[in-house]
C-alpha atoms as a PDB file:
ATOM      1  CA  UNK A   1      78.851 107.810  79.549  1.00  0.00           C
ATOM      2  CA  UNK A   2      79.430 104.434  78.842  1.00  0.00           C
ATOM      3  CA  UNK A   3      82.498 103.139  78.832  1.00  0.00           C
ATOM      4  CA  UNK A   4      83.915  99.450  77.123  1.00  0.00           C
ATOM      5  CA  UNK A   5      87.340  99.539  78.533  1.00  0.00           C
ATOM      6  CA  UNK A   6      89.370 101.955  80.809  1.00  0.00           C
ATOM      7  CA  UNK A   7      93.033 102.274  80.678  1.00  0.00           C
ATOM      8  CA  UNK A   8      94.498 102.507  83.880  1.00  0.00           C
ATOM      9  CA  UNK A   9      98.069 104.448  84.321  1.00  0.00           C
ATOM     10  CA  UNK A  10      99.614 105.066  87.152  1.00  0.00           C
ATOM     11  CA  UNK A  11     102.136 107.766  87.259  1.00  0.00           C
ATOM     12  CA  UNK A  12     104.958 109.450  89.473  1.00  0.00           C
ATOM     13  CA  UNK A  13     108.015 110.953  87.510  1.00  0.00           C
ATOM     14  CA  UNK A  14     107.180 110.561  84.037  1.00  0.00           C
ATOM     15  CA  UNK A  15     107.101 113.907  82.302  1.00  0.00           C
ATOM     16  CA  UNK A  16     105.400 114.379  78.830  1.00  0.00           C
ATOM     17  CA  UNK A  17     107.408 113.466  77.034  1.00  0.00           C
ATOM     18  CA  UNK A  18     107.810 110.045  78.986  1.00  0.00           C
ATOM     19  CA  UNK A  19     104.249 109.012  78.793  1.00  0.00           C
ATOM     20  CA  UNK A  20     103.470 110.121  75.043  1.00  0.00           C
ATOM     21  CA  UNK A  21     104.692 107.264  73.357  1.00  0.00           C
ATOM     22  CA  UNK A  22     101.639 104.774  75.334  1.00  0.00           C
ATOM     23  CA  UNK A  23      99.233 107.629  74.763  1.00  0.00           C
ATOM     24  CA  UNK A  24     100.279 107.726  71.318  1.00  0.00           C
ATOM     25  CA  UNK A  25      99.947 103.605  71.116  1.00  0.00           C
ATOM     26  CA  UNK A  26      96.650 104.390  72.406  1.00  0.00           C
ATOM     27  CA  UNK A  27      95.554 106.938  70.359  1.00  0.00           C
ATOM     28  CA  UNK A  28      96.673 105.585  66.668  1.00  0.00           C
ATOM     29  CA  UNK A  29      94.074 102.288  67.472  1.00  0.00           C
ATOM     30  CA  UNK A  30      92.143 100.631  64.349  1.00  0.00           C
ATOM     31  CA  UNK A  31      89.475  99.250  64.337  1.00  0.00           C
ATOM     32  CA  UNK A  32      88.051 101.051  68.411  1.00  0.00           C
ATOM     33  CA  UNK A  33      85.607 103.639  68.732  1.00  0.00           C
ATOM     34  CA  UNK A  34      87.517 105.968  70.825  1.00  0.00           C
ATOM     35  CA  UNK A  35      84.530 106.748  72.646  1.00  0.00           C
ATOM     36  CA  UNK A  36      84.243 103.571  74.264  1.00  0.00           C
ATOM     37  CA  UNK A  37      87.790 103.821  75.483  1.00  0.00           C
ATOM     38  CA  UNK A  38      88.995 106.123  78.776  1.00  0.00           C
ATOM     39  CA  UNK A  39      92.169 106.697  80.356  1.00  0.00           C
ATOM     40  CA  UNK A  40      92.743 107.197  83.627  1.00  0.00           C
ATOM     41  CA  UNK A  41      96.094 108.544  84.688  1.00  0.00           C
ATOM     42  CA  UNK A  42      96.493 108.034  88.329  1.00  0.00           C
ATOM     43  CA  UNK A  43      99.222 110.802  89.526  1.00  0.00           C
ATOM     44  CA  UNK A  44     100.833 109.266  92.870  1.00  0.00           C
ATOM     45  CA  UNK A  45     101.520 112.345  94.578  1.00  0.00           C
ATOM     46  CA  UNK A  46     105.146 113.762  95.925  1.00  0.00           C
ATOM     47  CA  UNK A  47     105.356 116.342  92.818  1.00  0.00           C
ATOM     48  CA  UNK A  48     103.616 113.830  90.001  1.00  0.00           C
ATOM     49  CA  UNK A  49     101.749 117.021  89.204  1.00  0.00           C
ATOM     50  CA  UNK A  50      99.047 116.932  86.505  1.00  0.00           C
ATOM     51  CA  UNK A  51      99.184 116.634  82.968  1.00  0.00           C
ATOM     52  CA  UNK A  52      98.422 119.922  81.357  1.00  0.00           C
ATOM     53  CA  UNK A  53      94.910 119.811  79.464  1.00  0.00           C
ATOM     54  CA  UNK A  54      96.428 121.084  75.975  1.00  0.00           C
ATOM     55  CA  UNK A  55      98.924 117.979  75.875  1.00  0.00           C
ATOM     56  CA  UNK A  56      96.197 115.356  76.607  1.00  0.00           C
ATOM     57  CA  UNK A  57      93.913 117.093  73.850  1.00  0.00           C
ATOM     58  CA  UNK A  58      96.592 115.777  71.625  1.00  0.00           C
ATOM     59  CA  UNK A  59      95.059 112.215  71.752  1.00  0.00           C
ATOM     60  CA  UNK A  60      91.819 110.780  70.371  1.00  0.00           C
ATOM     61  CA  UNK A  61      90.108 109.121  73.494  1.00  0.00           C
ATOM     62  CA  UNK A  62      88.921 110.919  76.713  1.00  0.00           C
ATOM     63  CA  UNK A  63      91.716 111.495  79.472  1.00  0.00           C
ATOM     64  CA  UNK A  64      90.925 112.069  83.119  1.00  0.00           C
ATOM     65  CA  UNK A  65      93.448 112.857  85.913  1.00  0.00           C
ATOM     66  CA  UNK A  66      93.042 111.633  89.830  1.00  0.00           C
ATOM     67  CA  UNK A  67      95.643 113.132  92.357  1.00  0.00           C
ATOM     68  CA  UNK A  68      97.086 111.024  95.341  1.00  0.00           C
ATOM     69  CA  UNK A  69      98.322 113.454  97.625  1.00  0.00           C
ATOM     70  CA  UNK A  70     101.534 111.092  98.713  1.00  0.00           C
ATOM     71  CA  UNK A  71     103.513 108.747  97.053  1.00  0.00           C
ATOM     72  CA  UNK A  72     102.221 105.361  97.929  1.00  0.00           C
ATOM     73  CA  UNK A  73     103.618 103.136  94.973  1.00  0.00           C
ATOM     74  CA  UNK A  74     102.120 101.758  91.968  1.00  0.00           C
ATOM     75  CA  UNK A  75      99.481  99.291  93.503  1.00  0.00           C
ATOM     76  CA  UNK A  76      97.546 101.881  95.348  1.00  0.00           C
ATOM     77  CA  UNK A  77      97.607 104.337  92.341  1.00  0.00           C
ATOM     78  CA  UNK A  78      96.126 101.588  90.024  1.00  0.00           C
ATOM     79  CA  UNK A  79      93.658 101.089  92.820  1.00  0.00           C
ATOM     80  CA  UNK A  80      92.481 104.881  92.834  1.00  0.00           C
ATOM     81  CA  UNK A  81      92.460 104.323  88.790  1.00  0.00           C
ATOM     82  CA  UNK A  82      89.785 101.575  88.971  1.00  0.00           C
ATOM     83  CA  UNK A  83      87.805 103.404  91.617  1.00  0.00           C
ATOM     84  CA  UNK A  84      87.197 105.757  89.198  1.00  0.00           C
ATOM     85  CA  UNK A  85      86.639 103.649  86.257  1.00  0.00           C
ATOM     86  CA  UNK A  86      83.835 103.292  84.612  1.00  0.00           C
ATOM     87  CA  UNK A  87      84.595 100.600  81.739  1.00  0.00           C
ATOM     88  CA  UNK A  88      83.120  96.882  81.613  1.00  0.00           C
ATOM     89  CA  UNK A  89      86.828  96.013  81.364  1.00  0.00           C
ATOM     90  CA  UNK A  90      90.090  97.556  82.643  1.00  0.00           C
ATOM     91  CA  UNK A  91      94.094  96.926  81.338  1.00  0.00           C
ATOM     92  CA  UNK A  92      97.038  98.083  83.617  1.00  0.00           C
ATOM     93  CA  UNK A  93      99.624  99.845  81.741  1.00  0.00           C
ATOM     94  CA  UNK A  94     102.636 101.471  83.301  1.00  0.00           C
ATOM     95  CA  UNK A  95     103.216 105.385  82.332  1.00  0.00           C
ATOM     96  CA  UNK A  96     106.446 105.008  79.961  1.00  0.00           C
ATOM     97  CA  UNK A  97     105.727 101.300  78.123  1.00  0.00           C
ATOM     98  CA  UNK A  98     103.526 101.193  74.997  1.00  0.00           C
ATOM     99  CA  UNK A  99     101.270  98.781  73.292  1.00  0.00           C
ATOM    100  CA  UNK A 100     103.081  96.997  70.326  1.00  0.00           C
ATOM    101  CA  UNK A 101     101.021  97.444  67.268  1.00  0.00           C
ATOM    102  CA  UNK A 102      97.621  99.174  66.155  1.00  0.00           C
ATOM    103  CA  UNK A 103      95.224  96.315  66.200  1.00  0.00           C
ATOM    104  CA  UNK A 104      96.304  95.410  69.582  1.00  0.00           C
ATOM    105  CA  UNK A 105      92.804  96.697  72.095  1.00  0.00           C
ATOM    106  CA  UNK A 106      90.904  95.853  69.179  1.00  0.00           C
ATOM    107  CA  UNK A 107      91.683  92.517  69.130  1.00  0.00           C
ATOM    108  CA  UNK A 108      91.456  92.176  72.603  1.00  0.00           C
ATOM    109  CA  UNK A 109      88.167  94.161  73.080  1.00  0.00           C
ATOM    110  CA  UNK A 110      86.197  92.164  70.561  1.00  0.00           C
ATOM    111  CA  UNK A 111      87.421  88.977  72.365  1.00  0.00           C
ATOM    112  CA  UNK A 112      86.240  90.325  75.662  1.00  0.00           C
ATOM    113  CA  UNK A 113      82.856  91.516  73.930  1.00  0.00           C
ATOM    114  CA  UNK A 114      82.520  88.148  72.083  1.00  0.00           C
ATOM    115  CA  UNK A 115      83.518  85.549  74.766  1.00  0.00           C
ATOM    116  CA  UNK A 116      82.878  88.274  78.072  1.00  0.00           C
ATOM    117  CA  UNK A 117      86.050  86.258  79.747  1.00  0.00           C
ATOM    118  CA  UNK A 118      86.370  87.599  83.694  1.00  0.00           C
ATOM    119  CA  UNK A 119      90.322  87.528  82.970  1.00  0.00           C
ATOM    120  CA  UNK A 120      91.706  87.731  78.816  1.00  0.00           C
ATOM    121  CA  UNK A 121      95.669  87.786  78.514  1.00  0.00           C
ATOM    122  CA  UNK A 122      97.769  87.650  75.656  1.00  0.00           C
ATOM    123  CA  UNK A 123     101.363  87.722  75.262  1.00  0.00           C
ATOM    124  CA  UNK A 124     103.856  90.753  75.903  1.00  0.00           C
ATOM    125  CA  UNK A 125     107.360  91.435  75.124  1.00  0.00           C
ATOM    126  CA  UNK A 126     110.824  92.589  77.618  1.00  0.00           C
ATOM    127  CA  UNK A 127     112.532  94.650  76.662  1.00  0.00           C
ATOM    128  CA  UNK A 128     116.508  94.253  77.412  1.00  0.00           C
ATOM    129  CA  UNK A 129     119.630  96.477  76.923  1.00  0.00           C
ATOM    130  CA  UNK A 130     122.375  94.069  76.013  1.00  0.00           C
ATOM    131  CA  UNK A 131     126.008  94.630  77.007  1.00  0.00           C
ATOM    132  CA  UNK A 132     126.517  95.956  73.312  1.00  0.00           C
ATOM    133  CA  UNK A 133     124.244  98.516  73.097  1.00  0.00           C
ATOM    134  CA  UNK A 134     121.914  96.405  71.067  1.00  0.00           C
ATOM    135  CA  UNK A 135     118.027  95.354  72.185  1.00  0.00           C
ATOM    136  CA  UNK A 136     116.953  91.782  72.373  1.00  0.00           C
ATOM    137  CA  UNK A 137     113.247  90.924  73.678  1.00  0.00           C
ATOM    138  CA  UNK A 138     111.694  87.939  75.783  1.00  0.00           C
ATOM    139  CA  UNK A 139     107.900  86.742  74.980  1.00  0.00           C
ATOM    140  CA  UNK A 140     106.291  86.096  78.222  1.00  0.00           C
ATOM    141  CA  UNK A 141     102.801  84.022  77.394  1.00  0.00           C
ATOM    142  CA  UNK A 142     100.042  82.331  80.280  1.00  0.00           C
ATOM    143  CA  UNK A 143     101.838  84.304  83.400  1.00  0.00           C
ATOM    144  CA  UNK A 144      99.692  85.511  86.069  1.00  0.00           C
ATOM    145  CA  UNK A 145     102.582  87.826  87.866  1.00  0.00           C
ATOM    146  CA  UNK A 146     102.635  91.104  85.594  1.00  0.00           C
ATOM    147  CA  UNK A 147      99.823  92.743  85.090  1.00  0.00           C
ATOM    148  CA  UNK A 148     101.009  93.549  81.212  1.00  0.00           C
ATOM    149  CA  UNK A 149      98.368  92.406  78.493  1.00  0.00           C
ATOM    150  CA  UNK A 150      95.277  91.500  80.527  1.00  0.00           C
ATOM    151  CA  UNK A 151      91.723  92.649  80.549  1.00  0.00           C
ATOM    152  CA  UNK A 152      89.922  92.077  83.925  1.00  0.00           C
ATOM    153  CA  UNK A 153      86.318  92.242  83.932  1.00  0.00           C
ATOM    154  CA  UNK A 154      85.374  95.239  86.283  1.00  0.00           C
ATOM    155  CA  UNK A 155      82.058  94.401  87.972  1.00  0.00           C
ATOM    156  CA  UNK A 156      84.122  90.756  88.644  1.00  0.00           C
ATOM    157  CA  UNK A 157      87.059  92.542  90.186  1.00  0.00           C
ATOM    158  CA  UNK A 158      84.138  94.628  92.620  1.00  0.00           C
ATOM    159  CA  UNK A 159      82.100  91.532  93.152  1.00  0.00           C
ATOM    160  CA  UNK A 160      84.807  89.647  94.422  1.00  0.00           C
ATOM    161  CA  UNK A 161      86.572  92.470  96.247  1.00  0.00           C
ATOM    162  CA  UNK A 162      89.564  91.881  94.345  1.00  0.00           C
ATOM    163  CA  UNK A 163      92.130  94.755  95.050  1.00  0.00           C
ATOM    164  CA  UNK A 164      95.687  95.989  95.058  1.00  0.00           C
ATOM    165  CA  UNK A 165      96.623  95.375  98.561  1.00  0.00           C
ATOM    166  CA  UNK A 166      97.714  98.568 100.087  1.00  0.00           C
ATOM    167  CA  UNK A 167     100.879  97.727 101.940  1.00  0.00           C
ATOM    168  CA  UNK A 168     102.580  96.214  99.132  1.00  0.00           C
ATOM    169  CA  UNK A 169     104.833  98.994  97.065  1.00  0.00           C
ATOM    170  CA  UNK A 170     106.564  96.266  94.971  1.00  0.00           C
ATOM    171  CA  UNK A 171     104.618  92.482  94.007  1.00  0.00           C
ATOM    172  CA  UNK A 172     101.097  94.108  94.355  1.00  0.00           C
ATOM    173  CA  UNK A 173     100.480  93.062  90.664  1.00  0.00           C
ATOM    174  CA  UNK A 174     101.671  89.418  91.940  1.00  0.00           C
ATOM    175  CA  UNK A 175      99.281  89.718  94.795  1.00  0.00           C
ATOM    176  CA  UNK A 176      96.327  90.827  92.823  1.00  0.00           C
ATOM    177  CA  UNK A 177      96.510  88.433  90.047  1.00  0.00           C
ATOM    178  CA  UNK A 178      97.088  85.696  91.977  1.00  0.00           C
ATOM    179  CA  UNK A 179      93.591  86.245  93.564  1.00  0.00           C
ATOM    180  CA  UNK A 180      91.752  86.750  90.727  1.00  0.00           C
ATOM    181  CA  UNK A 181      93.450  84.505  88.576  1.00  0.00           C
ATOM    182  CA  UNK A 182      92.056  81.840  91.578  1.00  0.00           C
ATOM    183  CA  UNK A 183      88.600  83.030  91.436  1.00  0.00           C
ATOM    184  CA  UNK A 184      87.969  83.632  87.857  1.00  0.00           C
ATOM    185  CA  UNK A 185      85.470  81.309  86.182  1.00  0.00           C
ATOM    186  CA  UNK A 186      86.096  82.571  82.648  1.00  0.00           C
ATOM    187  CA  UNK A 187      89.654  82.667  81.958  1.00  0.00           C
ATOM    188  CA  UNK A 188      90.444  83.223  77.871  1.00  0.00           C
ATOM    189  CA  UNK A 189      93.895  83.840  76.493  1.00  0.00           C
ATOM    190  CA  UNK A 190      93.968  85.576  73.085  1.00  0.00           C
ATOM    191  CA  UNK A 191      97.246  84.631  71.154  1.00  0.00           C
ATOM    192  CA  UNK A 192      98.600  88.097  70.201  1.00  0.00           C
ATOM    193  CA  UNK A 193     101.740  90.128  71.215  1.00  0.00           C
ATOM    194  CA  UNK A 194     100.023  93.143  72.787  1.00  0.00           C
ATOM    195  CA  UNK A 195     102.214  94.623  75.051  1.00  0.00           C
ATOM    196  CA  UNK A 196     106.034  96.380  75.128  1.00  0.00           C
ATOM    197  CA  UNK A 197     107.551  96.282  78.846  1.00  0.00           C
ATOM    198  CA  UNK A 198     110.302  99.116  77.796  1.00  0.00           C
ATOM    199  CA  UNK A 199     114.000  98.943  78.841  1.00  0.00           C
ATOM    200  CA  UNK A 200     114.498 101.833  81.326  1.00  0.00           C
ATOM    201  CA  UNK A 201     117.633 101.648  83.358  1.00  0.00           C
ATOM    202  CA  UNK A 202     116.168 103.799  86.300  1.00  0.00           C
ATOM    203  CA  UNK A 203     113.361 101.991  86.548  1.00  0.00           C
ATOM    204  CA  UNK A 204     112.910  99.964  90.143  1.00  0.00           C
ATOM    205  CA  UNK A 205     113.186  96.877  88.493  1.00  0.00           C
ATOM    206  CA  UNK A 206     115.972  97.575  86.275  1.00  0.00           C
ATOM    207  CA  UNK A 207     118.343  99.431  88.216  1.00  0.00           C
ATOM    208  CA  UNK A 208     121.715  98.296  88.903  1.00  0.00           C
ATOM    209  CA  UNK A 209     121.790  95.454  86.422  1.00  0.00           C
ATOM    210  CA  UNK A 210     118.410  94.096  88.199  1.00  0.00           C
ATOM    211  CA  UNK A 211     119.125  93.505  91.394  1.00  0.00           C
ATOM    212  CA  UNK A 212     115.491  93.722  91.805  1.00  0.00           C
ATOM    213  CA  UNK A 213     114.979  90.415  90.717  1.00  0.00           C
ATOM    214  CA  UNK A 214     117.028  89.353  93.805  1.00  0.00           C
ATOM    215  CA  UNK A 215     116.139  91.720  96.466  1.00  0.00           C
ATOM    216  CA  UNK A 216     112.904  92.458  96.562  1.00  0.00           C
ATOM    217  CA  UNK A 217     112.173  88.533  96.750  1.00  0.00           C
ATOM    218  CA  UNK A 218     110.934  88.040 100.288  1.00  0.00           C
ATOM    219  CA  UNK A 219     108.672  90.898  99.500  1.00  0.00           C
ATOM    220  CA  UNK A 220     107.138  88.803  96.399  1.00  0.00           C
ATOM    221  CA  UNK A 221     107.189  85.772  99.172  1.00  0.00           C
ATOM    222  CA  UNK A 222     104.869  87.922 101.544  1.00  0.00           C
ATOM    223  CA  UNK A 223     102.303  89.233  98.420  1.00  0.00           C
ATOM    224  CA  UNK A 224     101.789  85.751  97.599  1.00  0.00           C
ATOM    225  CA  UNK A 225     101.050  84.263 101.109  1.00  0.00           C
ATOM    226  CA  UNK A 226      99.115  87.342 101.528  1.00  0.00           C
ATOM    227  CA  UNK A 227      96.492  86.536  98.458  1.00  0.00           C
ATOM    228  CA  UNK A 228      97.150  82.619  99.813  1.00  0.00           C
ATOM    229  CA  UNK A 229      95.804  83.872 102.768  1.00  0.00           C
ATOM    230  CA  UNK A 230      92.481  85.420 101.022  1.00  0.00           C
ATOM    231  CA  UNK A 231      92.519  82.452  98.561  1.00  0.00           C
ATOM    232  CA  UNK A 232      92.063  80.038 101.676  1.00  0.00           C
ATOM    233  CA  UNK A 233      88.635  81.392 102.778  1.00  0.00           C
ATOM    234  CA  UNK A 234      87.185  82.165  99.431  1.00  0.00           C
ATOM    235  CA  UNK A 235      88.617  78.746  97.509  1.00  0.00           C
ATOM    236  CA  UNK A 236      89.919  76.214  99.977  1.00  0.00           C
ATOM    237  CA  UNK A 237      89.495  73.207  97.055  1.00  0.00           C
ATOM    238  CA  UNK A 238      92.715  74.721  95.608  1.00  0.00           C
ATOM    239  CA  UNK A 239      94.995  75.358  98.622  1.00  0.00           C
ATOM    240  CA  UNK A 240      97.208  71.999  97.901  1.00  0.00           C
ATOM    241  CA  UNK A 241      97.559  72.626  94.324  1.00  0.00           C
ATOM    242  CA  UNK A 242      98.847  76.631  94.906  1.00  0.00           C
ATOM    243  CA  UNK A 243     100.983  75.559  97.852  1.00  0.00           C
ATOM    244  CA  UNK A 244     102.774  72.794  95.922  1.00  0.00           C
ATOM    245  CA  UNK A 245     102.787  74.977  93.083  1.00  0.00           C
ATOM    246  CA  UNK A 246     104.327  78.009  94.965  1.00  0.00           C
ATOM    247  CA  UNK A 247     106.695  75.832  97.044  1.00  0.00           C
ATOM    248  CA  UNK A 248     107.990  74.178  93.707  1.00  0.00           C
ATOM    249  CA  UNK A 249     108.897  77.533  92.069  1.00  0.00           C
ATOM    250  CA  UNK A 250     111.038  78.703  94.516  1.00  0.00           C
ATOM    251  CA  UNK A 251     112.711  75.488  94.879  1.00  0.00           C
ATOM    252  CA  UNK A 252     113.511  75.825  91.193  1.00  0.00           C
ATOM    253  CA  UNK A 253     114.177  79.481  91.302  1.00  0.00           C
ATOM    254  CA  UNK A 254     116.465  79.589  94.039  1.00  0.00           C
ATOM    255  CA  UNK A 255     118.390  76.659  92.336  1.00  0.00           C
ATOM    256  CA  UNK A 256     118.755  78.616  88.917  1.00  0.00           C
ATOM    257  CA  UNK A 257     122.911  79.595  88.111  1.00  0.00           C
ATOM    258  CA  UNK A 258     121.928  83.290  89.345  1.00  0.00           C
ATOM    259  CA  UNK A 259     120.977  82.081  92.504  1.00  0.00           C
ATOM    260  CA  UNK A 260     123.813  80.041  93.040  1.00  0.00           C
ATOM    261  CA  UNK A 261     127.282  82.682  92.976  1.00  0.00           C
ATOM    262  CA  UNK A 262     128.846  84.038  95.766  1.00  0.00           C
ATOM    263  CA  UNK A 263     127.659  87.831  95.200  1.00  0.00           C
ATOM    264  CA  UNK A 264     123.954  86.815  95.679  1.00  0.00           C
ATOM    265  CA  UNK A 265     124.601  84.606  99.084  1.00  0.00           C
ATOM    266  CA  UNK A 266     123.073  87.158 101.043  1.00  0.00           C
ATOM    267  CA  UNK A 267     119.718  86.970  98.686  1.00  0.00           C
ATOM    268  CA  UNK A 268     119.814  83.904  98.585  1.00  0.00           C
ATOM    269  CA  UNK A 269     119.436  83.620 102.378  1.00  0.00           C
ATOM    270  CA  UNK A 270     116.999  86.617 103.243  1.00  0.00           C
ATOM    271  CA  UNK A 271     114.929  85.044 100.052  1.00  0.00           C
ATOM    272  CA  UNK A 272     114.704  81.475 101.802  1.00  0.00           C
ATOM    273  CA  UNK A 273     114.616  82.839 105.302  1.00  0.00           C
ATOM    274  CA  UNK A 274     111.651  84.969 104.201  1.00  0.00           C
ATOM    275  CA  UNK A 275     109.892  81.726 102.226  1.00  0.00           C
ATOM    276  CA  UNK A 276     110.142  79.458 105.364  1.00  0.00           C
ATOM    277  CA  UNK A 277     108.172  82.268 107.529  1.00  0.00           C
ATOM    278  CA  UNK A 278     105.305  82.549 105.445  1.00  0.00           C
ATOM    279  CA  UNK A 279     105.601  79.377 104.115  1.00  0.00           C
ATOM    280  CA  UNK A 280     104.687  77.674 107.512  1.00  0.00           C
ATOM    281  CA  UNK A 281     100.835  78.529 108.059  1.00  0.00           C
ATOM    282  CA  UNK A 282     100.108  76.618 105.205  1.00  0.00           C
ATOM    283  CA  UNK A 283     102.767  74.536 104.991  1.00  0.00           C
ATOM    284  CA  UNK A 284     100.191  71.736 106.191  1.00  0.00           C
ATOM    285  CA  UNK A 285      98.968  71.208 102.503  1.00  0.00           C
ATOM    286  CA  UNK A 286     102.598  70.308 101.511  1.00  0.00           C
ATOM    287  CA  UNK A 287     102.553  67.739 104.197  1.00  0.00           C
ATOM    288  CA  UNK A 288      99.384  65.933 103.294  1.00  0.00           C
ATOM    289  CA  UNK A 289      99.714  66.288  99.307  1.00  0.00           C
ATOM    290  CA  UNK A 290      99.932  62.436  98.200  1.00  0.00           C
ATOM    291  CA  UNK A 291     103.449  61.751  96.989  1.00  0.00           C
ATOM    292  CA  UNK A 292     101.846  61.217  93.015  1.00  0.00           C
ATOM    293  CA  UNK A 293     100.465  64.891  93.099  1.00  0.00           C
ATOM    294  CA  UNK A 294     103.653  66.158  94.204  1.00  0.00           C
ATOM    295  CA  UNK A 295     105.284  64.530  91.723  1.00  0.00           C
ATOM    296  CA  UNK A 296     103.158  66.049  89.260  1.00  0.00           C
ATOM    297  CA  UNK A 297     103.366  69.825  90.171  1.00  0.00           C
ATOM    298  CA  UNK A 298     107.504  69.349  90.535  1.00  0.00           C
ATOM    299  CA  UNK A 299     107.314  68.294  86.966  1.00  0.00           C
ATOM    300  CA  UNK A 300     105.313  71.039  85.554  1.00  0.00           C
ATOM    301  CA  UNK A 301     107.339  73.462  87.707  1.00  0.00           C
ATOM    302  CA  UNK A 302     110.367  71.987  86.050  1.00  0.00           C
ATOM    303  CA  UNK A 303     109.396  72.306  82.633  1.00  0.00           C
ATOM    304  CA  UNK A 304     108.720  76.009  83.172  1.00  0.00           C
ATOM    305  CA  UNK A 305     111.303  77.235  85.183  1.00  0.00           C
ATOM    306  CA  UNK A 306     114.227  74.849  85.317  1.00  0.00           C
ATOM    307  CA  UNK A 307     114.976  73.840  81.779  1.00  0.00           C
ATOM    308  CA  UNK A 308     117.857  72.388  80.997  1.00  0.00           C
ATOM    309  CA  UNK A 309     119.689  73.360  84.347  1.00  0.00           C
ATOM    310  CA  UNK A 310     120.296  70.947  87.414  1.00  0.00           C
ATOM    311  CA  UNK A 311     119.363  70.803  90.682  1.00  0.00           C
ATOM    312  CA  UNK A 312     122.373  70.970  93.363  1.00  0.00           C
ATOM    313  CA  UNK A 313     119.907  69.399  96.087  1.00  0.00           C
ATOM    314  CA  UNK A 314     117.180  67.559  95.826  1.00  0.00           C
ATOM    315  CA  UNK A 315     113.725  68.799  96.779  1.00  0.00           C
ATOM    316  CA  UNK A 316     113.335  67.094  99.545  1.00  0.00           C
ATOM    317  CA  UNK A 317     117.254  67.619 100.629  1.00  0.00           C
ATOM    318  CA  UNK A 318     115.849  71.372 100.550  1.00  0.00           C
ATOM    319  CA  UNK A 319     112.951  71.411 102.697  1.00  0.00           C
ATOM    320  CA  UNK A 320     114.946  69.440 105.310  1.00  0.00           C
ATOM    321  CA  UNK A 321     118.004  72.254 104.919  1.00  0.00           C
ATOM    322  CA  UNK A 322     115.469  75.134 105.490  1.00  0.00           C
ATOM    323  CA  UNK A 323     114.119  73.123 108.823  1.00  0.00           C
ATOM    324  CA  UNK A 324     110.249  72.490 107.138  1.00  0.00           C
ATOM    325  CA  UNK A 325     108.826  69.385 108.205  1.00  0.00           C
ATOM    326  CA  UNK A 326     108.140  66.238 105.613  1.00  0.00           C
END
């Protein structure tokens, strides 16, 4: 049957109970004909077990299950999700976030039926547990890094050979997006909230106060040279922009106040150990950028990520500290 979009989840310890507020968020759409809509629920294996059929009857649109014998992270679960989809479009959601209001895939599936986009995003909302109990949320708009909020076009994704790379158990959403995001010819951003990343404090990103964002960094390093590495044979014309860009982020990123106490040192280090390794097979493009187009990229990277902060070294006192050459 045919299908307008599929709803990818993947899933590994949520229970019920977990996962029925998103197919709730689903389920109470205006403005959709539920039968253009699937879900997919990708179980990743290692005693994710399958949703009874009586619970999933609960919900308006069709439900299917697919069973990964072994735990293999979220990347390779979303992959075995669009495998078996069968909708012109396809959104990533994780099991236990929700969408944040009714009108939300309507919205988005009449811009991707209107405009047929090969990437639509919108904005989404973090959630974060404050020291006093209370909630506060950040509006992330125009990022290519989470895959919250954003209809790919299927047969675009297949033609390209755009995938979840299957080595990566953390960043694969980072590596994916950063390919198609590269290769897409009709990008379209709709400017809606559409998306709630909930505050769970088990969660791999979230646990102990986020030291995610700190340690898995030299992993996010290696899923974006990887996709610079695809990126390179299938778009070459935008190699100096992406390496600029890339190099410019973590400049700024590794200079922000978090960065920069004593108790993330050893981060700090691995982090800038592991960007000088991949770094250096492209490193090139850095070298033969003109000095106006760096200028350029270190001002946009700026804007966005170092706001009101400053830098304790200068760019170029950087490069020469990690042993790159100018």
């Amino acid at each position: 049957m045919r299908k307008f979009l599929s709803v990818v989840i993947p899933r590994y310890r949520e229970t019920e109970k977990d996962i029925f507020p998103l197919l709730s968020s689903i389920s109470l759409q205006v403005g959709v004909d539920f039968d253009d809509i699937e879900v997919i629920i990708a179980n990743d294996g290692d005693g994710a077990g399958r949703l009874e059929q009586g619970f999933l009857d609960l919900f308006w649109m069709e439900i299917r299950q697919v069973d990964l014998e072994r735990n293999r992270g979220p990347g390779v679960a979303r992959q075995a999700g669009l495998d078996m989809a069968r909708g012109e479009y396809v959104i990533f959601c994780d099991a236990d976030d929700v969408f944040h209001n009714v009108g939300v895939l309507g919205a988005l599936m009449l811009e991707a039926e209107k405009n047929a986009p090969d990437m639509l995003g919108s904005s989404w909302l973090e959630e974060i547990l404050e020291k006093d109990g209370k909630y506060r949320y950040i509006t992330h708009e125009h990022d290519n890094t989470w895959m919250h909020g954003k209809l790919l076009r299927r047969c675009f994704l297949t033609e390209n050979n755009i995938c979840f790379h299957p080595e990566l158990r953390v960043h694969e959403d980072s590596y994916m997006l950063c390919i198609a995001a590269s290769l897409a010819e009709r990008r379209r951003y709709l400017p809606i909230t559409s998306y709630v990343w909930k505050y769970h404090s088990e969660s791999i990103t979230r646990r102990e106060g986020a030291i995610y964002s700190y340690d898995s960094i030299p992993e996010f390093i290696r899923a974006c040279s990887l996709a610079h590495t695809v990126m390179e044979q299938k778009v070459p014309g935008q190699m100096e922009y992406k390496i600029l860009q890339f190099t410019l982020y973590n400049y700024f990123s590794f200079h922000q106040p978090g960065w920069q106490t004593p108790e993330h040192s050893g981060y700090l280090k691995d982090a800038e150990e592991a960007f000088v390794k991949y770094i250096k097979p492209m490193w090139h493009y850095w070298q033969a950028a003109a000095p106006l187009n760096i200028a350029m990229v270190y001002n946009e990277e700026r804007t966005k990520n170092f706001t009101g902060c400053v830098e304790s070294e200068t760019v170029w006192e950087w490069i020469r500290r990690l042993g790159l050459p100018i």
